[in-house]
Protein backbone atom coordinates (compact mmCIF):
# COMPACT_ATOMS: atom_id res chain seq x y z
CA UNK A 1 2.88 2.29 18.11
CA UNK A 2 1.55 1.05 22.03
CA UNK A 3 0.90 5.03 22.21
CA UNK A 4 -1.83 5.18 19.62
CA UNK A 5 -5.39 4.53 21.20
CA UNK A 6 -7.81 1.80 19.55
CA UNK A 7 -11.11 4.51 20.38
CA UNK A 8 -13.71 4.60 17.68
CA UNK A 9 -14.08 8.22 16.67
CA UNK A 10 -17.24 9.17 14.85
CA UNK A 11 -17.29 12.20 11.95
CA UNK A 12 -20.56 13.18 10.75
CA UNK A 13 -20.80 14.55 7.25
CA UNK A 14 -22.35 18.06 6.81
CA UNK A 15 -23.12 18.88 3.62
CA UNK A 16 -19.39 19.92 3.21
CA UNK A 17 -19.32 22.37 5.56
CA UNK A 18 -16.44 23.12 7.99
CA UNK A 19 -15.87 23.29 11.45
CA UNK A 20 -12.50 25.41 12.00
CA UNK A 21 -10.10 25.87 14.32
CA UNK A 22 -9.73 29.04 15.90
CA UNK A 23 -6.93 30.50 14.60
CA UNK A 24 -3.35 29.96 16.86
CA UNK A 25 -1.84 32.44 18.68
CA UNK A 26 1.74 32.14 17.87
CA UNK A 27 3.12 29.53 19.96
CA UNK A 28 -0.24 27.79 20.17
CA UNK A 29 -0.01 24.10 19.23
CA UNK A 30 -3.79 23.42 19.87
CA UNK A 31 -6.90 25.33 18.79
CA UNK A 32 -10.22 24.62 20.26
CA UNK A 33 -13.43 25.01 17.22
CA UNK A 34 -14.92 28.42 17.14
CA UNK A 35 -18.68 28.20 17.01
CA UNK A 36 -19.22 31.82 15.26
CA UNK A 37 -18.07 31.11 12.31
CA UNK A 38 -18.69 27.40 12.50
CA UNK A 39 -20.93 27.53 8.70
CA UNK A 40 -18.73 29.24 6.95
CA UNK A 41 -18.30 27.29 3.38
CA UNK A 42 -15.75 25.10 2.27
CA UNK A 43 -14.97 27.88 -0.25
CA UNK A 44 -15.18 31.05 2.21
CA UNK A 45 -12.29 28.87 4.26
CA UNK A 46 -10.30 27.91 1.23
CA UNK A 47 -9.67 31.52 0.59
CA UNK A 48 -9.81 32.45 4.60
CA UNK A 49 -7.97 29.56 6.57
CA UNK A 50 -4.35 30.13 7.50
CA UNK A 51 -4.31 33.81 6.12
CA UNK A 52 -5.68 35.88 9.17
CA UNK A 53 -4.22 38.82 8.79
CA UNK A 54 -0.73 39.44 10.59
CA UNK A 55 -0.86 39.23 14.35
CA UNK A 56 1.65 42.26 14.14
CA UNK A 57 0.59 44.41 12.18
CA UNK A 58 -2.90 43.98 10.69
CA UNK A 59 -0.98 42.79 7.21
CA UNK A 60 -3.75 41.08 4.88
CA UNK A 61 -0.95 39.11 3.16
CA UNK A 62 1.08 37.42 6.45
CA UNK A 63 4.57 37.94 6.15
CA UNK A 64 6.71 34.51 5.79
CA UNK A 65 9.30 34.09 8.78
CA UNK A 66 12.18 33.34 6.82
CA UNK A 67 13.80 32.37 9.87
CA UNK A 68 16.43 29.38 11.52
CA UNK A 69 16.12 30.30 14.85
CA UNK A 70 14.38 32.97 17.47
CA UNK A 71 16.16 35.36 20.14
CA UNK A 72 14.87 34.22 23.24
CA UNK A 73 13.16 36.27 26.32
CA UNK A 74 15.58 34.45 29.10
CA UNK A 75 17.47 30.76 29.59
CA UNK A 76 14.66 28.29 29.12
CA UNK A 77 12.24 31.29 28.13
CA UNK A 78 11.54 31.41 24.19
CA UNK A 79 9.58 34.28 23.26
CA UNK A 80 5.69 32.88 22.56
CA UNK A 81 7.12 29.33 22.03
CA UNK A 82 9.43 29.68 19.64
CA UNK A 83 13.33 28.30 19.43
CA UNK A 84 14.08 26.75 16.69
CA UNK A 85 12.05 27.02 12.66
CA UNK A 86 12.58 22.89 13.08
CA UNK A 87 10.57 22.71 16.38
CA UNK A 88 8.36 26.06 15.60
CA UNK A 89 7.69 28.09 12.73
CA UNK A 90 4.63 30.53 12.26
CA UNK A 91 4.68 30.27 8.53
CA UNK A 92 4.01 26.63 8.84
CA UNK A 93 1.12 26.66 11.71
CA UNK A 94 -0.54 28.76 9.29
CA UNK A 95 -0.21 26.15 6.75
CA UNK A 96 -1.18 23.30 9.27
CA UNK A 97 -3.99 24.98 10.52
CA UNK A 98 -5.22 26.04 7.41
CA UNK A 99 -5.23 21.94 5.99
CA UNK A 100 -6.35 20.72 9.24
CA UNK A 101 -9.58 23.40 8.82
CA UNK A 102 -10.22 22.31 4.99
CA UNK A 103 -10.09 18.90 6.16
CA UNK A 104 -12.60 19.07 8.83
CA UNK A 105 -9.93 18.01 11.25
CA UNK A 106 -8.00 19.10 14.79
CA UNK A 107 -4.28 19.13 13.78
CA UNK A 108 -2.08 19.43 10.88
CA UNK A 109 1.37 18.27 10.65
CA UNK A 110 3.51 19.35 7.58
CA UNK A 111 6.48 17.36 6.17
CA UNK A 112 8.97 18.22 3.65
CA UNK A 113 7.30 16.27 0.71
CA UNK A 114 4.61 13.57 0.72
CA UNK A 115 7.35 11.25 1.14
CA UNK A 116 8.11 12.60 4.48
CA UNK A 117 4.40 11.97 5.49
CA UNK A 118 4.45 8.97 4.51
CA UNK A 119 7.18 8.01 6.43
CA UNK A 120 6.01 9.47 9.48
CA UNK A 121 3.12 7.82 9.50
CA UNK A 122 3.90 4.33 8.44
CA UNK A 123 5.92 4.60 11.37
CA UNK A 124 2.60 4.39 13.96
CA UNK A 125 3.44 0.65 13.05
CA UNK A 126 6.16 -0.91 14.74
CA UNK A 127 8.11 -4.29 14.78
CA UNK A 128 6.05 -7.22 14.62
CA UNK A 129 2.91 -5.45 13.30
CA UNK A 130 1.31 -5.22 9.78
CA UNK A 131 -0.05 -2.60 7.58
CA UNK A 132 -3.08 -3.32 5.26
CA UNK A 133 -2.50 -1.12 2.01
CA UNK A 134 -4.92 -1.06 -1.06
CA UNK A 135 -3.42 -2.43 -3.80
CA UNK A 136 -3.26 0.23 -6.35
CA UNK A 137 -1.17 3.45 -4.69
CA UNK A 138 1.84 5.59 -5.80
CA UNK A 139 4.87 3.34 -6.69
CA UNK A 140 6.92 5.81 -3.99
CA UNK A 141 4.88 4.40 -1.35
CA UNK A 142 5.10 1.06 -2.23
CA UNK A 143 8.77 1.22 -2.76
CA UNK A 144 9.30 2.98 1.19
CA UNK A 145 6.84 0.05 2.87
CA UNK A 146 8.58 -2.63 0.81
CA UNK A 147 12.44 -1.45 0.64
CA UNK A 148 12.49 0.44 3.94
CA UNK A 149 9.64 -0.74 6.29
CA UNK A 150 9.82 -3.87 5.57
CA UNK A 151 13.19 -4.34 6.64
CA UNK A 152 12.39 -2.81 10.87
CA UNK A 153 9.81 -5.36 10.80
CA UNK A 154 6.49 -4.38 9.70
CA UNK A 155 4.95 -6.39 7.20
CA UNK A 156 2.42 -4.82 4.09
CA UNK A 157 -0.04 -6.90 2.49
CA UNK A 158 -1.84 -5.39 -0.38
CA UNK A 159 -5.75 -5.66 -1.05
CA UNK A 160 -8.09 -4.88 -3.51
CA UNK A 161 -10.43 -2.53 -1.86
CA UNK A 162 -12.64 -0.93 -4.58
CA UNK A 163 -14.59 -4.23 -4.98
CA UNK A 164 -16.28 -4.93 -1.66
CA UNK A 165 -15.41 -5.05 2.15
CA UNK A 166 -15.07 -8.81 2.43
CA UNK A 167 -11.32 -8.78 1.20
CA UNK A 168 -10.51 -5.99 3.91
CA UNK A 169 -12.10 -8.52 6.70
CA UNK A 170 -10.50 -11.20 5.68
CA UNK A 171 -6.94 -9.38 6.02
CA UNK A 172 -7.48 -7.48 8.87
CA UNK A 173 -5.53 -9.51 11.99
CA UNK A 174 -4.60 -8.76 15.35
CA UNK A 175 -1.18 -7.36 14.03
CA UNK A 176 -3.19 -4.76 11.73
CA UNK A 177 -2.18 -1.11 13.08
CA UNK A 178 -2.81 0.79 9.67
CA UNK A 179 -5.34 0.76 6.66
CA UNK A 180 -4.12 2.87 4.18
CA UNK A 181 -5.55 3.43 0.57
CA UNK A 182 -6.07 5.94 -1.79
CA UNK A 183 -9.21 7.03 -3.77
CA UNK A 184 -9.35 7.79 -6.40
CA UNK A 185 -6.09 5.47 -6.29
CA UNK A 186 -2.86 6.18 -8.28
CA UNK A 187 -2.94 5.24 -11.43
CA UNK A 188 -5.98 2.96 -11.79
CA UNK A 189 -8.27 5.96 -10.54
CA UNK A 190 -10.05 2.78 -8.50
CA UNK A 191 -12.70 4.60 -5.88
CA UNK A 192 -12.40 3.60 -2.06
CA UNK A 193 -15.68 3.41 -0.01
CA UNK A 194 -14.17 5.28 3.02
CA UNK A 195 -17.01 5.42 4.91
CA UNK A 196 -17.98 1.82 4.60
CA UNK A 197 -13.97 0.66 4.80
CA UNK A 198 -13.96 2.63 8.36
CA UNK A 199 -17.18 0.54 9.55
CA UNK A 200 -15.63 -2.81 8.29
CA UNK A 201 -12.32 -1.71 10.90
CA UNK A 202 -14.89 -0.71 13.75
CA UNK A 203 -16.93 -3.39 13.20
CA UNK A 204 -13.93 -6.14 13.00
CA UNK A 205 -12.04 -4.59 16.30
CA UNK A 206 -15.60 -5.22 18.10
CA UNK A 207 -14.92 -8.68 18.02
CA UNK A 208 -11.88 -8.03 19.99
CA UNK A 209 -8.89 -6.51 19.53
CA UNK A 210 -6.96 -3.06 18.78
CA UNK A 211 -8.56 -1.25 16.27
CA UNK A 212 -6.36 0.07 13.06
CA UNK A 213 -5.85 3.44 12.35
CA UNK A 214 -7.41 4.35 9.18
CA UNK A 215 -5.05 6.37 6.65
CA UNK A 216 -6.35 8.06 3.27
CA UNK A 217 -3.97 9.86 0.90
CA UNK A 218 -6.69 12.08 -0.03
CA UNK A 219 -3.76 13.84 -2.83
CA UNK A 220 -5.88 12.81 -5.52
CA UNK A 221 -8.92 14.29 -4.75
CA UNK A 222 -8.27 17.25 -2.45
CA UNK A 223 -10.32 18.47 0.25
CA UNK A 224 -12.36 20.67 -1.84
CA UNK A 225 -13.86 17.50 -3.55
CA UNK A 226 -13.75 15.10 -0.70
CA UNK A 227 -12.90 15.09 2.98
CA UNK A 228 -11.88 11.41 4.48
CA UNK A 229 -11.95 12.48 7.95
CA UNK A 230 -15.47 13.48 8.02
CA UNK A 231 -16.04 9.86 6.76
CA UNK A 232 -14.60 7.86 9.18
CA UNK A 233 -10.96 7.91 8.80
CA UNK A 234 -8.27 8.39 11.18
CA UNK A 235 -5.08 10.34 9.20
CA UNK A 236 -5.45 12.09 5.99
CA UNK A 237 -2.31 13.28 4.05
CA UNK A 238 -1.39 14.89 0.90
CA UNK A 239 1.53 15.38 -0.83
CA UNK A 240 1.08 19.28 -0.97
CA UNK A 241 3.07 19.47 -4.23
CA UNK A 242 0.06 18.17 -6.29
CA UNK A 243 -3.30 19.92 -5.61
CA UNK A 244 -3.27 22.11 -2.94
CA UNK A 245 -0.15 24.14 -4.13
CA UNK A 246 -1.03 24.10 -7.15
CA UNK A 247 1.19 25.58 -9.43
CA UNK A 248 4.06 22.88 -9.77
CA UNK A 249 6.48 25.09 -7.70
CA UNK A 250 7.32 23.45 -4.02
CA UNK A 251 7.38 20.06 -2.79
CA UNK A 252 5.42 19.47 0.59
CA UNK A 253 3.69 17.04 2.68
CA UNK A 254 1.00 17.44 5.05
CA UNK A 255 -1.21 15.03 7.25
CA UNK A 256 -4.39 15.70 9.33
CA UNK A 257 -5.59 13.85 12.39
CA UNK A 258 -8.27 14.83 15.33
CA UNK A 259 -6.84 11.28 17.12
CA UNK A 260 -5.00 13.37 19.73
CA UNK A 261 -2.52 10.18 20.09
CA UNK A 262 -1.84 9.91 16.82
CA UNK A 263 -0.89 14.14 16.47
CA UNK A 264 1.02 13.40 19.19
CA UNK A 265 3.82 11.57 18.07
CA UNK A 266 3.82 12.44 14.91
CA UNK A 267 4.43 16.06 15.82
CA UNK A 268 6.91 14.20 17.35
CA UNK A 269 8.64 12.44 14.39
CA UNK A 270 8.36 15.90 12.40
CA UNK A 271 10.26 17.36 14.71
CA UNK A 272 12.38 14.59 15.25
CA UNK A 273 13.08 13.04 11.78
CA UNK A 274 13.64 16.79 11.00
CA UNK A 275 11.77 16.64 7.68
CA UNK A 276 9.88 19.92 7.83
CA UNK A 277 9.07 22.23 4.43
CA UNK A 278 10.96 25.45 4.53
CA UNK A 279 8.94 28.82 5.37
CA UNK A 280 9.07 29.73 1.61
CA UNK A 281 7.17 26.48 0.29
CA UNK A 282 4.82 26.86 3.36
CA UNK A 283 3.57 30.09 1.95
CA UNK A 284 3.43 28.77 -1.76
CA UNK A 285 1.14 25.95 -0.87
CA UNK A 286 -1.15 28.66 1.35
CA UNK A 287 -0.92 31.07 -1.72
CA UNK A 288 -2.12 27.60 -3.66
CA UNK A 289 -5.02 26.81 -1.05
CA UNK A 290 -6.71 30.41 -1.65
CA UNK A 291 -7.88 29.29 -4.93
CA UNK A 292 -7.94 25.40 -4.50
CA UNK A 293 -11.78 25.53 -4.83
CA UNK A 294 -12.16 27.43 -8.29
CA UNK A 295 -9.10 25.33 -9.79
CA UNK A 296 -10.90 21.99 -8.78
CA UNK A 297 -13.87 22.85 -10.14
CA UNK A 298 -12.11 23.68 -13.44
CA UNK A 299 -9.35 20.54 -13.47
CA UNK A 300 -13.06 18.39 -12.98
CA UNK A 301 -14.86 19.68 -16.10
CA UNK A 302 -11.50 19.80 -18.10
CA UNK A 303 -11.34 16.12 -17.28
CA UNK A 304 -14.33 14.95 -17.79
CA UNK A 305 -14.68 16.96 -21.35
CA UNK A 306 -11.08 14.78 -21.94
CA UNK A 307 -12.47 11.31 -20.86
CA UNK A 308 -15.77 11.64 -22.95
CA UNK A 309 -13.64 12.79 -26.13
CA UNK A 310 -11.14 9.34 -25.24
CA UNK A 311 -14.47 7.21 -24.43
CA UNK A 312 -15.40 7.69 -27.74
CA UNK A 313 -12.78 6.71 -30.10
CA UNK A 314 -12.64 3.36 -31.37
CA UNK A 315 -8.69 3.04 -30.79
CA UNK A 316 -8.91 3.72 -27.24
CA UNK A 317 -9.37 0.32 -25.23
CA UNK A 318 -9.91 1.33 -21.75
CA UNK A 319 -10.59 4.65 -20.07
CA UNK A 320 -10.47 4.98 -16.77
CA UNK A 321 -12.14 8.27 -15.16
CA UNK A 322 -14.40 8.12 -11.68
CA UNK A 323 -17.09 10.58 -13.35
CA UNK A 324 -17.70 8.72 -16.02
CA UNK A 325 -21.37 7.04 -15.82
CA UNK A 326 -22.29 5.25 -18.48
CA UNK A 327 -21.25 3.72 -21.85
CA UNK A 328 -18.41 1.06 -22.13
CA UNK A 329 -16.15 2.59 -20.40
CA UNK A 330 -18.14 3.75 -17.23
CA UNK A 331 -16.40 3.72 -13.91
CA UNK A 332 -17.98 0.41 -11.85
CA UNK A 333 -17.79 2.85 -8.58
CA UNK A 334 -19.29 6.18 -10.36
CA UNK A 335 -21.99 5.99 -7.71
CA UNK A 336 -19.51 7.57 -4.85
CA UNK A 337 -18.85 10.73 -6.90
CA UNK A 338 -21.42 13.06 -5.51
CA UNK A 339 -21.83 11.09 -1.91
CA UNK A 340 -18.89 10.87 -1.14
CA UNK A 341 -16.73 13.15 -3.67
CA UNK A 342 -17.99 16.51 -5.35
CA UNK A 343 -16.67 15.45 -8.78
CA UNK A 344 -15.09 13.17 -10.91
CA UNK A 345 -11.24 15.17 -10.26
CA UNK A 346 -8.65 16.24 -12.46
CA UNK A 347 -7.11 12.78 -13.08
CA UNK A 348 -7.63 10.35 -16.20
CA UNK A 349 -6.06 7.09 -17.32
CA UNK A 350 -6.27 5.31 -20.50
CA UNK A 351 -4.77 2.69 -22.83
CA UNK A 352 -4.63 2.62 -26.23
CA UNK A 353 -6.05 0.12 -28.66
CA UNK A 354 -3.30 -1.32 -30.56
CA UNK A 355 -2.85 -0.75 -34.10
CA UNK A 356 -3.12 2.57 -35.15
CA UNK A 357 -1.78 4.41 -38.35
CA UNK A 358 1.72 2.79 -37.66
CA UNK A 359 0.41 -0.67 -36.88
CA UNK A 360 2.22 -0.51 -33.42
CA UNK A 361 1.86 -2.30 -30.14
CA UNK A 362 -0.71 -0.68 -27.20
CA UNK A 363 2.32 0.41 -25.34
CA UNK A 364 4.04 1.17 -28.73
CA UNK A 365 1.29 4.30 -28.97
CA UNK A 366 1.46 4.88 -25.39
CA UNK A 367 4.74 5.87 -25.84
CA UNK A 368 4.13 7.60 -28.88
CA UNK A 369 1.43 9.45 -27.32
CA UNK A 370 3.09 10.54 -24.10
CA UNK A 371 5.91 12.23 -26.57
CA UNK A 372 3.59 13.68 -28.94
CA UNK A 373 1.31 16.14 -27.11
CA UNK A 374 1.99 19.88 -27.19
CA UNK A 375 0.02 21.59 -24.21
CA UNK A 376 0.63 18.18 -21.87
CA UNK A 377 3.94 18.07 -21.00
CA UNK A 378 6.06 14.43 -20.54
CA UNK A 379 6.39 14.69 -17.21
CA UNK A 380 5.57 13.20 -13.66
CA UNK A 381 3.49 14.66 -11.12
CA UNK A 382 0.36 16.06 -10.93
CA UNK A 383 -2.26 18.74 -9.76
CA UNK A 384 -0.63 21.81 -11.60
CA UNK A 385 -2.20 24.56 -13.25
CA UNK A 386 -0.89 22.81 -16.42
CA UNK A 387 -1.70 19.30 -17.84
CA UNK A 388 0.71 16.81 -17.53
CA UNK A 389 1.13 13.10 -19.39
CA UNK A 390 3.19 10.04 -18.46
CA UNK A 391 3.22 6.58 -18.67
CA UNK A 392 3.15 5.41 -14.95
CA UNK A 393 5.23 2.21 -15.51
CA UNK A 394 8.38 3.76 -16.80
CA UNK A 395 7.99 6.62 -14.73
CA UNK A 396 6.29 7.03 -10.61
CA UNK A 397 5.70 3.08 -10.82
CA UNK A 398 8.68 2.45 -12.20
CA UNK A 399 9.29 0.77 -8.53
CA UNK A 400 6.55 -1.66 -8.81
CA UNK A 401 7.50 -3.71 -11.58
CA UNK A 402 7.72 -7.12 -10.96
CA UNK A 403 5.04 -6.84 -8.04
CA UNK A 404 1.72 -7.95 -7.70
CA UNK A 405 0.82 -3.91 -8.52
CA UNK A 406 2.89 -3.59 -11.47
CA UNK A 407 1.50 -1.05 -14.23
CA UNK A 408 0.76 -1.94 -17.65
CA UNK A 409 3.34 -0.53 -19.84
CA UNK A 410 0.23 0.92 -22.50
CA UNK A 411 -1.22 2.88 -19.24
CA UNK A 412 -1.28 6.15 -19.73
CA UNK A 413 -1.91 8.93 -17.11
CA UNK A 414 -2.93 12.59 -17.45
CA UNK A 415 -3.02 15.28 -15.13
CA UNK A 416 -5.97 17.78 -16.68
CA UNK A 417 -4.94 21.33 -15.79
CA UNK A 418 -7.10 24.30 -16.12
CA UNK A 419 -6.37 25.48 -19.66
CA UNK A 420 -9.07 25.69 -22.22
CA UNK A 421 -10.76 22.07 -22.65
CA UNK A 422 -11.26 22.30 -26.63
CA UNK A 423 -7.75 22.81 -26.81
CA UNK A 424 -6.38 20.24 -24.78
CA UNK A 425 -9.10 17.54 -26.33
CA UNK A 426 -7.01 18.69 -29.94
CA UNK A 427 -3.77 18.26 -28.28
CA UNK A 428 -4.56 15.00 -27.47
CA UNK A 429 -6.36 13.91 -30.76
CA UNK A 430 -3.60 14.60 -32.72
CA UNK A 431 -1.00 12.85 -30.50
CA UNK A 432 -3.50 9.82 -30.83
CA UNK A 433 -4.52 9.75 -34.43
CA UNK A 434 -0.56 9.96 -35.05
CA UNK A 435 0.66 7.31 -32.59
C-alpha cells in the first residue's frame, strides 16, 4: 500500500530482554514504553504481560468481556472508547498488548486465525506489486497468495532463503512491497538469517527505491525462543493456535509491528475485514502465554531427545531438526540457534529409509508410521501440550502439490509436546521398527 513508509527502522538485540508497553487504559490504542520496569525478563513478562490485574476491581485473573456491544455515555460519546467488541474489545487489547510486549514490539493486532493475519497483511501489497516469499512456508499461505492474491494483482515469487542472501538480491525489484519467510520454515524446518535478510532489503532500497516491508511468521519458534522484530524485521505474526495458546483449544491470529504505518491500516483491515477472535479465545491464548516460557523450554529438549533417537537409526534417511549439530544429519544452519534462537524448538521432520520389515516404499512407512504411534496423534497442527504426527503432503501441504514447493510424500512432521521424552522416543520406535 502508497500508505506504508519505506523508513529503515533499527532493533537492537538485548540479550532477550523486553521493553514493554505500559499497560492501556481501556480505550487506549497506543502505549508509550515504561522505563521502570524496562529489564524485566522475557519470562517475568510471559507470566505478567496482558494480565494486570482488573482495572475495576483489583481482580488478579481479568475478567473476559463477553460482550457484542457497549451502552454508550451520550450520541457520539462511547464510554472510554468503546462501541462495538468488532471495533473495541478489552479482552483482546490485553491479548495484543501482551504479544506486542513478548515480541519486543509497539502494537499488536489480533485476527481470527493465522489465516486472517495473513490476509491482512498480504494485503500492504496492492495491484501491480510483488511479494518475495521463501520458498518453504505453510501450504495455507501459499494456497491464499496463489488462489486469492494472485488474482487482485499481486504477484509471489518464491526463493530459497536459507542458503545465502544473493538469491534475495537478485529478486528483490522495484515492485517488491513484502519479504515474507518463515524460520524455522514449515515443514523443511530450513533456518532464515533475519537479521542478515533485513540488511540485504536496507541495503538493496539504498540504491534507490521503496524499501519492502519485512514479514516473519515467527509461529514456529515463538517469542520465547526468538524475537524477529528485534532483528530487523518489520511485521511478525503467529497463528496463536500453535504455540502461544498452547493447549490445542482456540484458533487465533496475531501480528506485531512498531512501523506506525503499517499498525495503521491494518488495525484498519481488522476492523474492517471483521475477522477478529472472540473474547473467549482471547483469554485462552493469554491463559496459554503465562506459561509459554516453561512449555518451550520443555517442547525443545523433548525434541531434540526425539531427533537424536531418529538420527541414529539406520532406516531413517533424513532428519531434519535446527538443533541438531553434528553427525549426518546435522542441520547446515545449526549455527543461528543460540544467536539468533534460544533452542532448537519443538518441531522435527524426517523421512524414512525405504525398506523396512514389510519391504515397503519411503512414503509406504511414512504412512505406516503416521498411523501407528500411540501418544502422537494423526493429526494437523502444532504447538500443543500433546505431540502430534502428519505427513505434510496429504495433509497442511496438501495445496502445494504440483508447485515448485511441493512436499515429499515420505516427509514426515512431528509436533513434540511436553510429555515424558523416554516415552514418546518408544512411541515412535515401535511405529518405526513396524512400518
Amino acid at each position: 500500500m502508497d500508505d506504508i513508509d519505506g523508513e529503515e527502522l533499527v532493533f537492537e538485540l538485548d540479550d532477550w530482554t523486553v521493553a514493554p508497553e505500559t499497560p492501556r487504559s481501556p480505550g487506549c490504542q497506543n502505549a508509550a514504553v515504561d522505563d521502570d520496569d524496562r529489564q524485566d525478563a522475557f519470562d517475568t513478562l510471559a507470566v505478567h504481560a496482558g494480565a494486570e490485574p482488573d482495572e475495576l476491581t483489583g481482580a488478579v485473573a481479568p475478567p473476559i468481556y463477553q460482550t457484542s456491544t457497549f451502552a454508550q455515555d451520550g450520541v457520539g460519546r462511547p464510554r472510554r472508547g468503546y462501541e462495538y467488541s468488532r471495533s473495541q474489545n478489552p479482552t483482546r487489547e490485553r491479548l495484543e498488548r501482551a504479544v506486542a510486549r513478548l515480541e519486543g514490539g509497539s502494537t499488536g493486532i489480533a485476527f481470527a486465525s493465522g489465516s486472517a493475519a495473513t490476509a491482512a497483511i498480504a494485503d500492504l501489497a496492492g495491484p501491480g506489486h510483488e511479494i518475495v516469499v521463501g520458498d518453504d512456508v505453510y501450504g495455507g499461505t501459499f494456497r491464499y497468495l496463489e488462489r486469492v492474491h494472485r488474482g487482485k494483482g499481486v504477484d509471489s515469487r518464491y526463493v530459497d532463503l536459507g542458503t545465502g542472501q544473493d538469491a534475495l538480491w537478485e529478486a528483490l525489484s522495484e515492485r517488491t512491497r513484502l519479504v515474507w519467510f518463515e524460520s524455522p520454515t514449515n515443514p523443511h524446518l530450513k533456518l532464515v538469517d533475519i537479521a542478515a535478510t533485513a540488511e540485504t532489503v536496507r541495503r538493496r532500497a539504498a540504491e534507490g527505491g521503496r524499501r519492502p516491508l519485512v514479514v516473519v511468521d515467527n509461529t514456529f519458534a515463538s517469542p520465547a525462543l526468538q524475537q524477529p522484530l528485534r532483528l530487523g524485521a518489520d511485521i511478525v505474526f503467529h497463528s496463536a493456535t500453535k504455540y502461544l495458546a498452547g493447549h490445542s483449544d482456540t484458533i487465533l491470529g496475531v501480528a506485531v509491528t512498531s512501523d506506525p504505518s503499517a499498525a495503521e491500516r491494518l488495525r484498519f483491515l481488522q476492523n474492517a475485514m471483521g475477522a477478529v477472535p472472540g473474547p473467549l479465545d482471547c483469554f485462552l491464548v493469554l491463559r496459554g502465554l503465562r506459561t509459554l516460557h516453561l512449555r518451550m523450554e520443555r517442547h525443545g529438549s523433548n525434541a531434540a531427545a526425539v531427533a537424536a533417537f531418529l538420527a541414529a537409526r539406520s532406516d531413517v534417511a533424513t532428519v531434519r531438526y535446527p538443533g541438531l549439530v553434528d553427525g549426518p544429519h546435522a542441520h547446515p544452519s545449526a549455527g543461528l540457534v543460540g544467536t539468533q534462537m534460544r533452542s532448537g524448538g519443538g518441531m522435527v521432520s524426517f523421512i524414512p529409509a525405504a525398506g523396512g520389515r514389510h519391504d515397503r516404499s519411503a512414503a509406504e512407512r511414512a504412512i505406516a508410521i503416521g498411523e501407528g504411534t500411540r501418544l502422537f496423534a494423526l493429526a494437523e497442527s502444532l504447538g500443543g501440550v500433546e505431540s502430534l504426527i502428519e505427513l505434510p503432503a496429504a495433509m497442511t501441504h496438501l495445496s502445494v502439490a504440483g508447485s515448485p514447493l511441493e512436499v515429499d510424500p515420505a516427509l514426515v512432521r512431528l509436533s513434540v509436546g511436553i510429555e515424558d521424552a523416554g516415552d514418546l522416543v518408544a512411541d515412535l520406535g515401535r511405529a518405526i521398527d513396524e512400518a
